[in-house]
N, C-alpha and C. Protein backbone atom coordinates (compact mmCIF):
# COMPACT_ATOMS: atom_id res chain seq x y z
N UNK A 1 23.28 7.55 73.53
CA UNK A 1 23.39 7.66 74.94
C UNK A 1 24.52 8.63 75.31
N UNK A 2 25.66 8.52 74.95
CA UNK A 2 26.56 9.30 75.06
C UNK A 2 26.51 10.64 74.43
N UNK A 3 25.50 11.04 73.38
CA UNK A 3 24.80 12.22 73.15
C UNK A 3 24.40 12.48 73.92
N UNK A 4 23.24 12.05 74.84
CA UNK A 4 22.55 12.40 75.84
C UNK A 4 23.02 13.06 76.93
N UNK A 5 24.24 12.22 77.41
CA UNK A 5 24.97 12.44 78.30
C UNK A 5 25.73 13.47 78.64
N UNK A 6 26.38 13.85 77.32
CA UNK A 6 27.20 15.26 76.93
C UNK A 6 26.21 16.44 77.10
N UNK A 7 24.44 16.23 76.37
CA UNK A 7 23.23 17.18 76.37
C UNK A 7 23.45 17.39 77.69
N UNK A 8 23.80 16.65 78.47
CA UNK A 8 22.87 17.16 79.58
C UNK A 8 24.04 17.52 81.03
N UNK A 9 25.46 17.62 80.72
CA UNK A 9 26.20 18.11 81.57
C UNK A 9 26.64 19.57 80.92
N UNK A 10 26.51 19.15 79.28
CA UNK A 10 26.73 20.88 78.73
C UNK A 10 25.25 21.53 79.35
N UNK A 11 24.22 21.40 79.45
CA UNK A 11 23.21 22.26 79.55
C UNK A 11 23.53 22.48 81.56
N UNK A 12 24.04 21.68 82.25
CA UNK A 12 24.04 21.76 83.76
C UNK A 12 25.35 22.56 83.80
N UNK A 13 26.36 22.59 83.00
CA UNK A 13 27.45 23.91 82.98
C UNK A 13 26.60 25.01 82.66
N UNK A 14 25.92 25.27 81.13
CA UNK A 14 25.31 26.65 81.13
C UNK A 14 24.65 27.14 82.14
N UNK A 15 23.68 26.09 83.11
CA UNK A 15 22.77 26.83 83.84
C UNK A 15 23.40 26.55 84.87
N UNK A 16 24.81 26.38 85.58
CA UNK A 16 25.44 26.76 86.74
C UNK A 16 26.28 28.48 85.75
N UNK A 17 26.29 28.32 84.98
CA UNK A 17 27.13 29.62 84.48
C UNK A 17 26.03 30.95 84.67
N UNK A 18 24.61 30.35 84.48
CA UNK A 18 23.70 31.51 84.37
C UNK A 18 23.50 31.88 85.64
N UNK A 19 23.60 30.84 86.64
CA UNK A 19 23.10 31.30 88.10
C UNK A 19 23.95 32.74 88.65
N UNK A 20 25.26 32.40 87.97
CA UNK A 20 25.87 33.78 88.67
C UNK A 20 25.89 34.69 87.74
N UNK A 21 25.84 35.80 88.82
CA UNK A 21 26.13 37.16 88.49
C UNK A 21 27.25 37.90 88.01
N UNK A 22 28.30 37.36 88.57
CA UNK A 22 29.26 37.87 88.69
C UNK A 22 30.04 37.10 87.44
N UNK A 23 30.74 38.28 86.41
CA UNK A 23 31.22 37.58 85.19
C UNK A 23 32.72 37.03 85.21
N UNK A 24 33.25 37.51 87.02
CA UNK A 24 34.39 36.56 86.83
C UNK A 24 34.28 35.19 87.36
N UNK A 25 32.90 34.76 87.34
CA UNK A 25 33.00 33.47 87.29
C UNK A 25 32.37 32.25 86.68
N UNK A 26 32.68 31.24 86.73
CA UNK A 26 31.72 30.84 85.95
C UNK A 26 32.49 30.19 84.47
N UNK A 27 33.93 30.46 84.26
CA UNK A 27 34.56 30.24 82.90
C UNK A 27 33.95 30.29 81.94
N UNK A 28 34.45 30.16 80.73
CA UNK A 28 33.53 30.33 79.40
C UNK A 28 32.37 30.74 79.09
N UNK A 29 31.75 30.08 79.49
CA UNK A 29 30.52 30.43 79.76
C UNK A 29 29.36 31.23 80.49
N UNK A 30 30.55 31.34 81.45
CA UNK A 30 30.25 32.84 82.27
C UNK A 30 30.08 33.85 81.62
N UNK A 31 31.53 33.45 81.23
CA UNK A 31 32.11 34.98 80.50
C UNK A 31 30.85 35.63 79.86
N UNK A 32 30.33 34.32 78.36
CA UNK A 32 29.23 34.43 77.78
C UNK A 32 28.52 35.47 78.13
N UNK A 33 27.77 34.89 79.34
CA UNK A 33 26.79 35.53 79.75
C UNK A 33 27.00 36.90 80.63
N UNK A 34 28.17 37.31 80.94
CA UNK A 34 28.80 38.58 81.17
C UNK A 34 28.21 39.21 80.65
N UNK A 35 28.80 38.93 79.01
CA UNK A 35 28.67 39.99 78.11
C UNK A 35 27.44 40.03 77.39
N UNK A 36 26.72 38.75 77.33
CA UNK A 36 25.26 38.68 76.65
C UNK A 36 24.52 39.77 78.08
N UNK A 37 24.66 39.64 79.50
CA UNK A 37 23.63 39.89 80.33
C UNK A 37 23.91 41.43 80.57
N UNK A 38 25.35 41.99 80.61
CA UNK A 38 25.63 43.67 80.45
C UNK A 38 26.27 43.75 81.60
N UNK A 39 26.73 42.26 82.40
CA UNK A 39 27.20 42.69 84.01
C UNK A 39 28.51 43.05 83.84
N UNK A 40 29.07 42.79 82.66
CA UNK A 40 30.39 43.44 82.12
C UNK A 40 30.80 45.03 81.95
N UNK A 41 29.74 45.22 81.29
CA UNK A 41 29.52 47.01 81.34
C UNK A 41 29.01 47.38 82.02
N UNK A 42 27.86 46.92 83.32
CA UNK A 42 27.92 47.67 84.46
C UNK A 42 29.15 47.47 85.61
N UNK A 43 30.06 46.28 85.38
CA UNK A 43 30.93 46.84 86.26
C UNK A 43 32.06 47.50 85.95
N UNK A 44 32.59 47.46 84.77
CA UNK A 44 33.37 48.98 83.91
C UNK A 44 32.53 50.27 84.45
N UNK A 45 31.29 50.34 84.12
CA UNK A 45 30.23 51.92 84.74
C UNK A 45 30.90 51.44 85.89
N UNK A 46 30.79 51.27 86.86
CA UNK A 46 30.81 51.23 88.26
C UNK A 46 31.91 51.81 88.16
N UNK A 47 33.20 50.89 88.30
CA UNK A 47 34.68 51.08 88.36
C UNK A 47 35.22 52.42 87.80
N UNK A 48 34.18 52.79 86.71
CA UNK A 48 34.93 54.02 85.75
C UNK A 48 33.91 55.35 87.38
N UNK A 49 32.93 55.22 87.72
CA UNK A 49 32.07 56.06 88.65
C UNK A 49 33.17 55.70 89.60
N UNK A 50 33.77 55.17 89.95
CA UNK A 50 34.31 55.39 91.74
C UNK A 50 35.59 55.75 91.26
N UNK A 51 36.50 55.75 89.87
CA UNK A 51 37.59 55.89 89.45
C UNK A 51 37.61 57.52 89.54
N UNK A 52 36.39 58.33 88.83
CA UNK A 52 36.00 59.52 88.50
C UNK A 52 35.83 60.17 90.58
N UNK A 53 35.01 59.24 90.68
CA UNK A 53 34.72 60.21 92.48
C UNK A 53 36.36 59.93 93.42
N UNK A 54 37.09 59.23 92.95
CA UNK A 54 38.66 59.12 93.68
C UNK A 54 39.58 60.00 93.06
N UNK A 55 39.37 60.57 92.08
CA UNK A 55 39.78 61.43 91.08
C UNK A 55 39.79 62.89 91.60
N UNK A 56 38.61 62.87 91.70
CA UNK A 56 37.71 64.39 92.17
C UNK A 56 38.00 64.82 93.30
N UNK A 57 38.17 63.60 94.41
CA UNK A 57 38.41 63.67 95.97
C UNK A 57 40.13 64.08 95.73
N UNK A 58 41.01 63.33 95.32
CA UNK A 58 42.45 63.56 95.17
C UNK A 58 42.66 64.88 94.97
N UNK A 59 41.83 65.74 94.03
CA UNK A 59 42.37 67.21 93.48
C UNK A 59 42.40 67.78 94.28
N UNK A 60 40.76 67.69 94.94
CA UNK A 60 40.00 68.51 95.93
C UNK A 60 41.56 69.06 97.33
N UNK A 61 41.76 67.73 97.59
CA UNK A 61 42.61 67.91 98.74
C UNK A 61 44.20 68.43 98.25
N UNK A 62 44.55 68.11 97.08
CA UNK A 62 45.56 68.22 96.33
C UNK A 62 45.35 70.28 96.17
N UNK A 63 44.08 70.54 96.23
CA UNK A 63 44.10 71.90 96.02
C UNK A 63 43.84 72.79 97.32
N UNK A 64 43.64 72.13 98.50
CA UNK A 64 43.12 72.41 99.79
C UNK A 64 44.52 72.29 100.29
N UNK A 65 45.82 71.30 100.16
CA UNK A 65 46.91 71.80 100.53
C UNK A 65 47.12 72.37 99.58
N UNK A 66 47.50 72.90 98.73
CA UNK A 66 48.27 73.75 97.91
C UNK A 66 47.95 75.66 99.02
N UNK A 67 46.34 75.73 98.96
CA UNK A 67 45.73 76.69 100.11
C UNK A 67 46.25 76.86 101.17
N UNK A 68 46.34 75.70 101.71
CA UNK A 68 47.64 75.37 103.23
C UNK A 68 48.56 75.95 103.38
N UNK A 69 49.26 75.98 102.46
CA UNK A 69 50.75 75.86 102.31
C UNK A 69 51.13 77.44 101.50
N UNK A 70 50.51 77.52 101.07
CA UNK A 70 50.09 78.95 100.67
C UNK A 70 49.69 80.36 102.18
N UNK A 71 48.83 80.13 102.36
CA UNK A 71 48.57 80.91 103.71
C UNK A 71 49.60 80.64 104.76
N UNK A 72 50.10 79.56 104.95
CA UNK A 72 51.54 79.16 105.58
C UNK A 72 52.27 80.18 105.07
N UNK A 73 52.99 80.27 104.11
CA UNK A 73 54.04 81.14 103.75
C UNK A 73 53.59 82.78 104.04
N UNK A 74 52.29 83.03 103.69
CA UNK A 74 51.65 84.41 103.89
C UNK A 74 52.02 84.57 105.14
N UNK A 75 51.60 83.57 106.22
CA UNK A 75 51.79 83.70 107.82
C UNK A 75 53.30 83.93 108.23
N UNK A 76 54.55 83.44 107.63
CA UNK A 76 55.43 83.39 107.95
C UNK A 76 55.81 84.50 107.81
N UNK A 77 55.64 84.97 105.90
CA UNK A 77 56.27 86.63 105.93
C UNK A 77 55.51 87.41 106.85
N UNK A 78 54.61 87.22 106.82
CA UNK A 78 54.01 88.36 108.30
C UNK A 78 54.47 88.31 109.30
N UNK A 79 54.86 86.77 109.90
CA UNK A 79 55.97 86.96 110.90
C UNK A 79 57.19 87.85 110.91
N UNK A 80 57.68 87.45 110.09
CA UNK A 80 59.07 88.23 109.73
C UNK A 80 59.05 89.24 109.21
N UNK A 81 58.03 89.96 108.63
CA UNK A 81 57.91 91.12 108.90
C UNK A 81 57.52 92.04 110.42
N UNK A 82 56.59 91.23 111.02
CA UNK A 82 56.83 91.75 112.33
C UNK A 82 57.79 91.56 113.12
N UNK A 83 58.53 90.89 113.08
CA UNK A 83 60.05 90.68 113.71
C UNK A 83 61.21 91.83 113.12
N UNK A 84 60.61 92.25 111.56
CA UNK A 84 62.14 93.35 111.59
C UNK A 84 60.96 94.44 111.83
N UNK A 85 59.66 94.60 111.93
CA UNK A 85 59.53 96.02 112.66
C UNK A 85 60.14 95.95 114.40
N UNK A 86 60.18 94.71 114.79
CA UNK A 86 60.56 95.13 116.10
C UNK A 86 62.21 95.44 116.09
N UNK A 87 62.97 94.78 115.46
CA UNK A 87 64.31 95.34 115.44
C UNK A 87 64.21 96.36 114.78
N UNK A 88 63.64 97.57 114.10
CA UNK A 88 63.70 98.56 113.40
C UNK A 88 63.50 99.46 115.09
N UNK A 89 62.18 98.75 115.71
CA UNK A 89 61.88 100.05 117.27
C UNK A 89 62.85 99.59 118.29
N UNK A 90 63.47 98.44 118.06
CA UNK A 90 64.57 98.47 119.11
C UNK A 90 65.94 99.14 118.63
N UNK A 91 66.38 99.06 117.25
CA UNK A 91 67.42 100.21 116.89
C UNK A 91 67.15 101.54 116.91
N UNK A 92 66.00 101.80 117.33
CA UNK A 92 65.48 103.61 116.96
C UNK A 92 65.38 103.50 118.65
N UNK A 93 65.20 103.03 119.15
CA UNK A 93 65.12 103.22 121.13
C UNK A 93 66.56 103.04 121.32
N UNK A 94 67.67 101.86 120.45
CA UNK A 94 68.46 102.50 121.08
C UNK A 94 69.68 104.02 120.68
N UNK A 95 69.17 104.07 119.71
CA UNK A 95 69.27 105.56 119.07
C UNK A 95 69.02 106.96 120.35
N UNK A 96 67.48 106.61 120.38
CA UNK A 96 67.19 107.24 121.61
C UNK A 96 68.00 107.60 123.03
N UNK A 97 68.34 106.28 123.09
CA UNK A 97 69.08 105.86 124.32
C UNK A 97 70.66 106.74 124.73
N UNK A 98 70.73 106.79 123.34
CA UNK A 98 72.08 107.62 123.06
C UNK A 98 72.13 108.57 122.90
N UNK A 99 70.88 109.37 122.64
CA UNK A 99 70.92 110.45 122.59
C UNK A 99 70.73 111.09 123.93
N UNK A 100 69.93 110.23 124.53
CA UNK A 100 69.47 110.93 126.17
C UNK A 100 70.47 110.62 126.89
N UNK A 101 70.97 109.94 126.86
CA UNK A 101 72.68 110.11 127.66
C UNK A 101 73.52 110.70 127.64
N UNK A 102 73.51 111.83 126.50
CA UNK A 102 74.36 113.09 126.16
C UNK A 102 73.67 113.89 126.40
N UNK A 103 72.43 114.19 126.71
CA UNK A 103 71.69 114.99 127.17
C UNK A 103 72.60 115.43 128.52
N UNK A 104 72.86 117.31 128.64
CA UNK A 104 73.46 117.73 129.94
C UNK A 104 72.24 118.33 130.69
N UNK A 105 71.91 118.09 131.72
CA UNK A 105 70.80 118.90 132.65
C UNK A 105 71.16 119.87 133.02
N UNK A 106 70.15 120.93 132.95
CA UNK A 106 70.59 122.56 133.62
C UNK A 106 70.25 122.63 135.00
N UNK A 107 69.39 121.51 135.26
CA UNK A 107 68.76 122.10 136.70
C UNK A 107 68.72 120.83 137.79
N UNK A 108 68.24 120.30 138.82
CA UNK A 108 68.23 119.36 139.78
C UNK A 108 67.14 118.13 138.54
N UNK A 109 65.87 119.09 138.38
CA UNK A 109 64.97 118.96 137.54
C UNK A 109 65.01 118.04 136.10
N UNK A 110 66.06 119.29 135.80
CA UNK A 110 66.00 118.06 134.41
C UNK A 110 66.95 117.03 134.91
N UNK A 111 67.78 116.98 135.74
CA UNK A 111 68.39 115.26 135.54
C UNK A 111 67.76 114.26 136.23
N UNK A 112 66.42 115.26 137.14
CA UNK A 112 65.29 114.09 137.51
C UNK A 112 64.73 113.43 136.21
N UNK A 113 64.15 114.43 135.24
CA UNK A 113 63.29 114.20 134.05
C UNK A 113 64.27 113.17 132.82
N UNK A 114 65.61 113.58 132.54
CA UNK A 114 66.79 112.72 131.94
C UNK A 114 66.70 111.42 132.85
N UNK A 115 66.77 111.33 134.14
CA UNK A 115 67.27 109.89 134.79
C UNK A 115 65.55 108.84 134.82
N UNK A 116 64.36 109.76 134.48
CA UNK A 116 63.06 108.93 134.85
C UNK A 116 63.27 108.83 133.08
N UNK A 117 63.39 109.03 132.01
CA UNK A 117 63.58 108.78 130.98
C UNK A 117 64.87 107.74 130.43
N UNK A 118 65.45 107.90 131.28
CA UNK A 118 66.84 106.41 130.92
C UNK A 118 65.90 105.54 131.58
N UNK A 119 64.77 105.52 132.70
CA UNK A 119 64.36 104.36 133.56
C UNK A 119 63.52 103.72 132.50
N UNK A 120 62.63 105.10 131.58
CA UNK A 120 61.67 104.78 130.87
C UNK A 120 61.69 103.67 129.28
N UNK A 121 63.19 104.10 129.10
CA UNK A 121 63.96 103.68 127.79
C UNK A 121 64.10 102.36 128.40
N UNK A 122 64.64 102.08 129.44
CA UNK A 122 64.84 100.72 130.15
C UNK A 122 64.28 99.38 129.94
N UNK A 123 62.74 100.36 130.49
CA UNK A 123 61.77 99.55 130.55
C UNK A 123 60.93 98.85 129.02
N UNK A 124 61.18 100.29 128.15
CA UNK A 124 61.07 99.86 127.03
C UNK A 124 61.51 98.73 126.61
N UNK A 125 62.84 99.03 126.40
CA UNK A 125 63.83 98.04 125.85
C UNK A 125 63.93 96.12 126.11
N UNK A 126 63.39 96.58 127.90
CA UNK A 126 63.40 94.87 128.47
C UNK A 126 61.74 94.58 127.74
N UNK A 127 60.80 94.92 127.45
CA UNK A 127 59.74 95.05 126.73
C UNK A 127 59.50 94.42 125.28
N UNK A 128 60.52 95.16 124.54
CA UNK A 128 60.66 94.99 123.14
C UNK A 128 61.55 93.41 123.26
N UNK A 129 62.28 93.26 124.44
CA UNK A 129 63.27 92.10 124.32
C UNK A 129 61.83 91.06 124.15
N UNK A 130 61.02 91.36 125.17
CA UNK A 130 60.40 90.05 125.71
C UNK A 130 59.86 90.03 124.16
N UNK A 131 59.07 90.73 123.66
CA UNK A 131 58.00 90.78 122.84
C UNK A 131 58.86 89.98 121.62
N UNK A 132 60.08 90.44 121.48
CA UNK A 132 61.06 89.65 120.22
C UNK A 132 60.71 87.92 120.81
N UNK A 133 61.29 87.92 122.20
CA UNK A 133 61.57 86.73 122.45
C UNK A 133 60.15 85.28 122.17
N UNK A 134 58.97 86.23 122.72
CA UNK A 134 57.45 85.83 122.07
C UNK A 134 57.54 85.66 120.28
N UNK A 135 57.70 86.35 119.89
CA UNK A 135 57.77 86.22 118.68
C UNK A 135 58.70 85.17 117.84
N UNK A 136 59.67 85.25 117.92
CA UNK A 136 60.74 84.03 118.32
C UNK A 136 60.31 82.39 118.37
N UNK A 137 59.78 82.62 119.42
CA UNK A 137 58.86 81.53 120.07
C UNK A 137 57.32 80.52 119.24
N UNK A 138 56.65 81.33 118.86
CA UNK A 138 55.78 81.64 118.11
C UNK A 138 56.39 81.28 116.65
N UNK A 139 57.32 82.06 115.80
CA UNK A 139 57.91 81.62 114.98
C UNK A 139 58.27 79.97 114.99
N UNK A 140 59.14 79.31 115.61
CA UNK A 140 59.60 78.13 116.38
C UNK A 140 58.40 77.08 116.44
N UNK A 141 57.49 77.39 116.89
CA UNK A 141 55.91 77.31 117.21
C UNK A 141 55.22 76.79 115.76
N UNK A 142 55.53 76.99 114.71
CA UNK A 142 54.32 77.03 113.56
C UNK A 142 53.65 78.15 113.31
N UNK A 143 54.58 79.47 113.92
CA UNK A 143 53.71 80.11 113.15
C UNK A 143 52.40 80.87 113.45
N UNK A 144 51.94 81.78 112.86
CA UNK A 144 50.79 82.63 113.26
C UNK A 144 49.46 81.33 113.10
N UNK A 145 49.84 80.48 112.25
CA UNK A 145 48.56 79.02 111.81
C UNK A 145 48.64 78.66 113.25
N UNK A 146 49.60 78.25 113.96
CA UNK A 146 49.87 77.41 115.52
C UNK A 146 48.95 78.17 116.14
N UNK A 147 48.82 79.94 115.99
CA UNK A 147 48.24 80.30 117.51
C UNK A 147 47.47 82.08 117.07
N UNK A 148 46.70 81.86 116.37
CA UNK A 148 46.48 83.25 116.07
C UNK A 148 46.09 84.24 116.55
N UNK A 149 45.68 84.05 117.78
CA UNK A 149 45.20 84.22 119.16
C UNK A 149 46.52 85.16 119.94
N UNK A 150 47.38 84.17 119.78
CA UNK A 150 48.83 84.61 120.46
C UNK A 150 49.34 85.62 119.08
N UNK A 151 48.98 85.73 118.23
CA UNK A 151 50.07 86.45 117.50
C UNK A 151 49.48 87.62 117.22
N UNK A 152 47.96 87.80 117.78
CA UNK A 152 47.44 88.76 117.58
C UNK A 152 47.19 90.04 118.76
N UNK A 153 47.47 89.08 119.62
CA UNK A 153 47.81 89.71 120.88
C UNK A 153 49.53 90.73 120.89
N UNK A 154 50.23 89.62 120.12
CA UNK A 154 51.36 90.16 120.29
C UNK A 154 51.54 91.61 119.02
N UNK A 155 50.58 91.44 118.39
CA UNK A 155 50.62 92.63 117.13
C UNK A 155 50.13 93.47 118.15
N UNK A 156 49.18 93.59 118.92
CA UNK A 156 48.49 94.55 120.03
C UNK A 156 49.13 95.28 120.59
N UNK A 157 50.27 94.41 121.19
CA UNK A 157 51.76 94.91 122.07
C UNK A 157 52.61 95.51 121.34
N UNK A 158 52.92 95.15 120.00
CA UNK A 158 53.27 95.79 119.38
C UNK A 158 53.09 97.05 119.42
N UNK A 159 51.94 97.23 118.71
CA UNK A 159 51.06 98.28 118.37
C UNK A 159 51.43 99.40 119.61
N UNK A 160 51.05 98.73 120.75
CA UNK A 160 51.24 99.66 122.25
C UNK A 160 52.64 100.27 122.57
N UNK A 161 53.61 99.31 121.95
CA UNK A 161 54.90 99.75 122.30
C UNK A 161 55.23 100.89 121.12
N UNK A 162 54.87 100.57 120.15
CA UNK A 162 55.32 101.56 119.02
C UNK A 162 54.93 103.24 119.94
N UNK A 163 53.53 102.93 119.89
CA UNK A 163 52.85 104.30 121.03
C UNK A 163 53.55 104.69 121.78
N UNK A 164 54.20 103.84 122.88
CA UNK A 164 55.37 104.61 123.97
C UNK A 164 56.51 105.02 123.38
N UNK A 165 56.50 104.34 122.37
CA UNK A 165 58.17 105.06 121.78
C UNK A 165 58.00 106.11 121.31
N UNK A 166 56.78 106.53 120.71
CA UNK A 166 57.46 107.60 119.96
C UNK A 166 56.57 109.08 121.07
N UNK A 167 56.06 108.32 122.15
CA UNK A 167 55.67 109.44 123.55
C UNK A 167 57.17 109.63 123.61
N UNK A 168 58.06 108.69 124.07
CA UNK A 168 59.43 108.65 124.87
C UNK A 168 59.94 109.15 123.95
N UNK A 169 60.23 109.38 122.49
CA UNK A 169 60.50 110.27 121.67
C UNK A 169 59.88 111.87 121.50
N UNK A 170 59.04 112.04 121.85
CA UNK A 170 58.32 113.11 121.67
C UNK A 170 58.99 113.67 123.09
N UNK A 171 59.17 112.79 123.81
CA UNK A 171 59.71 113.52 125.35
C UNK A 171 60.79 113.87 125.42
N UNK A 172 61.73 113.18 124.53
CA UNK A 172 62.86 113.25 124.47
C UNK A 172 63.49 114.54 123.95
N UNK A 173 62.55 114.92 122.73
CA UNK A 173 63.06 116.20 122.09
C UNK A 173 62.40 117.13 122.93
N UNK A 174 61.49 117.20 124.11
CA UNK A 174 61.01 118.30 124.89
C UNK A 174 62.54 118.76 125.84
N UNK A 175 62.59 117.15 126.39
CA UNK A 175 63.81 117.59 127.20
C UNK A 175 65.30 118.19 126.50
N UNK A 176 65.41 117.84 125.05
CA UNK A 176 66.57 118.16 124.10
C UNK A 176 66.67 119.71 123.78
N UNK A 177 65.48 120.01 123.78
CA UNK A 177 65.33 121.71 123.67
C UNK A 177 65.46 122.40 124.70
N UNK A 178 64.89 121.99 126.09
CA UNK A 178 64.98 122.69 127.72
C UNK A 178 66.71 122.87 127.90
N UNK A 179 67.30 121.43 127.10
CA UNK A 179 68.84 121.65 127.51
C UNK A 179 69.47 122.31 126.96
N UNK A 180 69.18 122.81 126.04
CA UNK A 180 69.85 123.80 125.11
C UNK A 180 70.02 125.04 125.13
């Protein structure tokens, strides 16, 4: 009887152990059947598959900033390189500046043409301020990444001011020769 008895709560453990799936449960006999049924090595496969796709995803982005941060720095020296071309055209205007102020006029004429050329240098100059001060700003800003829109505009102005300077230079040595 007490054979019997033992038969038949060991066989009602195995077949509560078989009902589940899942091999963390179930004790001993779970386990068993874990490893007899393969739900052991499909959930290692599983775990090792989402270990591998969390893996893959980590680099991915791990290499997407590295790209970031990379073109970041590209953006910056381009900043700062456009920042010392503008102090390079604001030391050469005021070069200019100095030179057309020693400029002597021979006639009513030329110290019209000398005084609309100090107006012109002027205007330059408050120009190149602003355009630094944009740039500046922009810098401060994040950068050409913040606004590329704005920084491309401001290469434009650039671009335009370089053009008047070296008109207002080209004018400058017209009037440098008349005075001579």
């Amino acid at each position: 009887m007490y054979i019997k008895r033992l038969s038949v709560i060991v066989s009602a453990a195995i077949l509560a152990a078989c009902v589940s799936n899942d091999p963390r449960k179930g004790g001993f006999f779970g386990g068993l059947s874990g490893i007899n049924s393969g739900e052991y090595d499909s959930r290692i496969q599983k775990r090792s598959e989402e270990l591998s796709r969390q893996q893959n995803i980590n680099k991915e982005l791990k290499d997407e900033s590295k790209t970031l941060t990379n073109e970041a720095k590209a953006w910056e020296t381009e900043l700062a390189s456009e920042q010392q071309r503008m102090d390079v055209m604001e030391n050469d205007l005021g070069v200019l500046e100095s030179d057309v102020n020693e400029l002597k006029a021979k006639s009513a004429k030329q110290k019209t043409e000398i005084a609309a050329l100090i107006r012109k240098i002027g205007d330059q100059k408050r120009r190149m301020k602003a355009q630094q001060t944009e740039l500046k700003a922009l810098e401060l800003s994040g950068g050409r990444s913040a606004d590329p829109d704005r920084y491309r505009i401001l290469q434009q102005e650039r671009n335009r001011l370089a053009d008047e300077y070296k008109k207002l230079h080209k004018y400058h040595q017209a009037l440098s020769n008349a005075t001579k």
